[in-house]
Protein backbone atom coordinates (compact mmCIF):
# COMPACT_ATOMS: atom_id res chain seq x y z
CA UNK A 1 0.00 0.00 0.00
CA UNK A 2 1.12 3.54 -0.96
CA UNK A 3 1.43 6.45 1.51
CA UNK A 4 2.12 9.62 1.14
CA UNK A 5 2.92 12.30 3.95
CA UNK A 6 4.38 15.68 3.35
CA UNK A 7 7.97 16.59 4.60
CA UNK A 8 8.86 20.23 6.00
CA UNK A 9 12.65 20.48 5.23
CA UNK A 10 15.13 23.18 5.96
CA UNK A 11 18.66 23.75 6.69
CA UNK A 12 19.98 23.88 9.90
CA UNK A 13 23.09 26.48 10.66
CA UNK A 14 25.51 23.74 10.64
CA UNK A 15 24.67 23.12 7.09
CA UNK A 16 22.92 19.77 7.32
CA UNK A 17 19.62 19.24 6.21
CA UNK A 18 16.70 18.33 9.12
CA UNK A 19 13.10 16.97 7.67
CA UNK A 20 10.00 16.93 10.16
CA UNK A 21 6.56 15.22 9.47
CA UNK A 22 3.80 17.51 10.72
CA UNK A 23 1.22 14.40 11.08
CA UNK A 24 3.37 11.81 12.16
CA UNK A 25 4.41 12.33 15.63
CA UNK A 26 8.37 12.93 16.65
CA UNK A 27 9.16 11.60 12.88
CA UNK A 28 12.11 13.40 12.06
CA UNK A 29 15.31 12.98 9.91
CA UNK A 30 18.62 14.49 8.75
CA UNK A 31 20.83 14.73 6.31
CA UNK A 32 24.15 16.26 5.18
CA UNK A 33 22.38 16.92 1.60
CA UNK A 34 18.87 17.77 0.71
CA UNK A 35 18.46 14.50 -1.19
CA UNK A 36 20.38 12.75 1.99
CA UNK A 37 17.89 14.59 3.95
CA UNK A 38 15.21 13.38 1.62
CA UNK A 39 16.08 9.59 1.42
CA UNK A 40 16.55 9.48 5.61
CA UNK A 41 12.65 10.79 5.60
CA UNK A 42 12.08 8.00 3.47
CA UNK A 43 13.23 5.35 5.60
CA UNK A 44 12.01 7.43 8.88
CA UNK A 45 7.94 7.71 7.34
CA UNK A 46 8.63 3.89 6.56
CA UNK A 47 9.82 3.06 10.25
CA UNK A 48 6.92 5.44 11.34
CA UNK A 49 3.97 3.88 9.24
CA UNK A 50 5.05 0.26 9.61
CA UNK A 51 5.20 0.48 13.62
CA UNK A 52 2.05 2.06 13.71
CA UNK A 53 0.63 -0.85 11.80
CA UNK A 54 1.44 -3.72 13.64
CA UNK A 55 0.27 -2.29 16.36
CA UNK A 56 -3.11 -3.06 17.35
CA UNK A 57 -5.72 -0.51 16.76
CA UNK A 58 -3.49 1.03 14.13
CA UNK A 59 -4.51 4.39 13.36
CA UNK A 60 -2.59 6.80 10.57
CA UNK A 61 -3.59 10.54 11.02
CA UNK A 62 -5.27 12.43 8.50
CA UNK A 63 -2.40 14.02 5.45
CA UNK A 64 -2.69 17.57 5.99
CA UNK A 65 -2.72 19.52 2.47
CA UNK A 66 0.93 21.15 1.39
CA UNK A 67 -1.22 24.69 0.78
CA UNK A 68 -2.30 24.57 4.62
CA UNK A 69 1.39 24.34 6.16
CA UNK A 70 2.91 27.52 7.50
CA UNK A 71 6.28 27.64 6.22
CA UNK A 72 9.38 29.50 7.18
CA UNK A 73 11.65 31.22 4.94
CA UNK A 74 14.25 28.51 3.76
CA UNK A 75 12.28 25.81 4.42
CA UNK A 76 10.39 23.74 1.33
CA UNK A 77 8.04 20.71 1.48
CA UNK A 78 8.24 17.31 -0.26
CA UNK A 79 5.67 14.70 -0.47
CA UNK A 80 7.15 11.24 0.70
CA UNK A 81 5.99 8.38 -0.69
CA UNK A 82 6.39 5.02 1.26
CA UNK A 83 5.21 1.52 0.23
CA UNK A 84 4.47 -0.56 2.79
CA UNK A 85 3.63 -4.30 1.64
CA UNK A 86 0.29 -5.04 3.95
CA UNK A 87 0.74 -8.87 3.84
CA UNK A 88 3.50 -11.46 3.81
CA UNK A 89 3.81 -14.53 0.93
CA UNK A 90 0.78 -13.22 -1.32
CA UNK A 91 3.52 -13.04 -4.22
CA UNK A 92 4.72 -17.02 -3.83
């Protein structure tokens, strides 16, 4: 299953780049590049989304719309896309 979750991304004043998710809770990730910064969100939304899950209950919050974030000069958004595969064997 596809998800997609929007990424606020800016650079930090050591020169690295830091990526939060806005909807999922203390997701975070950094990188010494923006693509570095990009591909760490990756894996972090993956980690994120898969925990949440296999967890009973799971719930996934709501994706809040890139035109509704408040933004701060220097920072941009990218949409990450994770695919998470739901079940185990169905391809054998």
């Amino acid at each position: 299953m596809k998800f997609i979750y929007p990424a606020i991304i800016q650079k930090t004043p050591s020169g690295t780049f830091r990526a939060v998710f806005p909807d999922l809770a203390c997701c975070e990730a950094q990188g010494d590049t923006l693509e570095d910064a990009v591909d760490a969100a990756n894996e972090a939304a993956y980690n994120w989304i898969e925990l949440e899950l296999s967890e009973e209950g799971a719930h996934l919050p709501p994706v809040s719309d890139v035109a509704d974030l408040k933004l701060t000069e220097g920072e941009v958004v990218r949409n990450i896309c994770v695919n998470v595969r739901l079940s185990d064997g169905w391809d054998e």
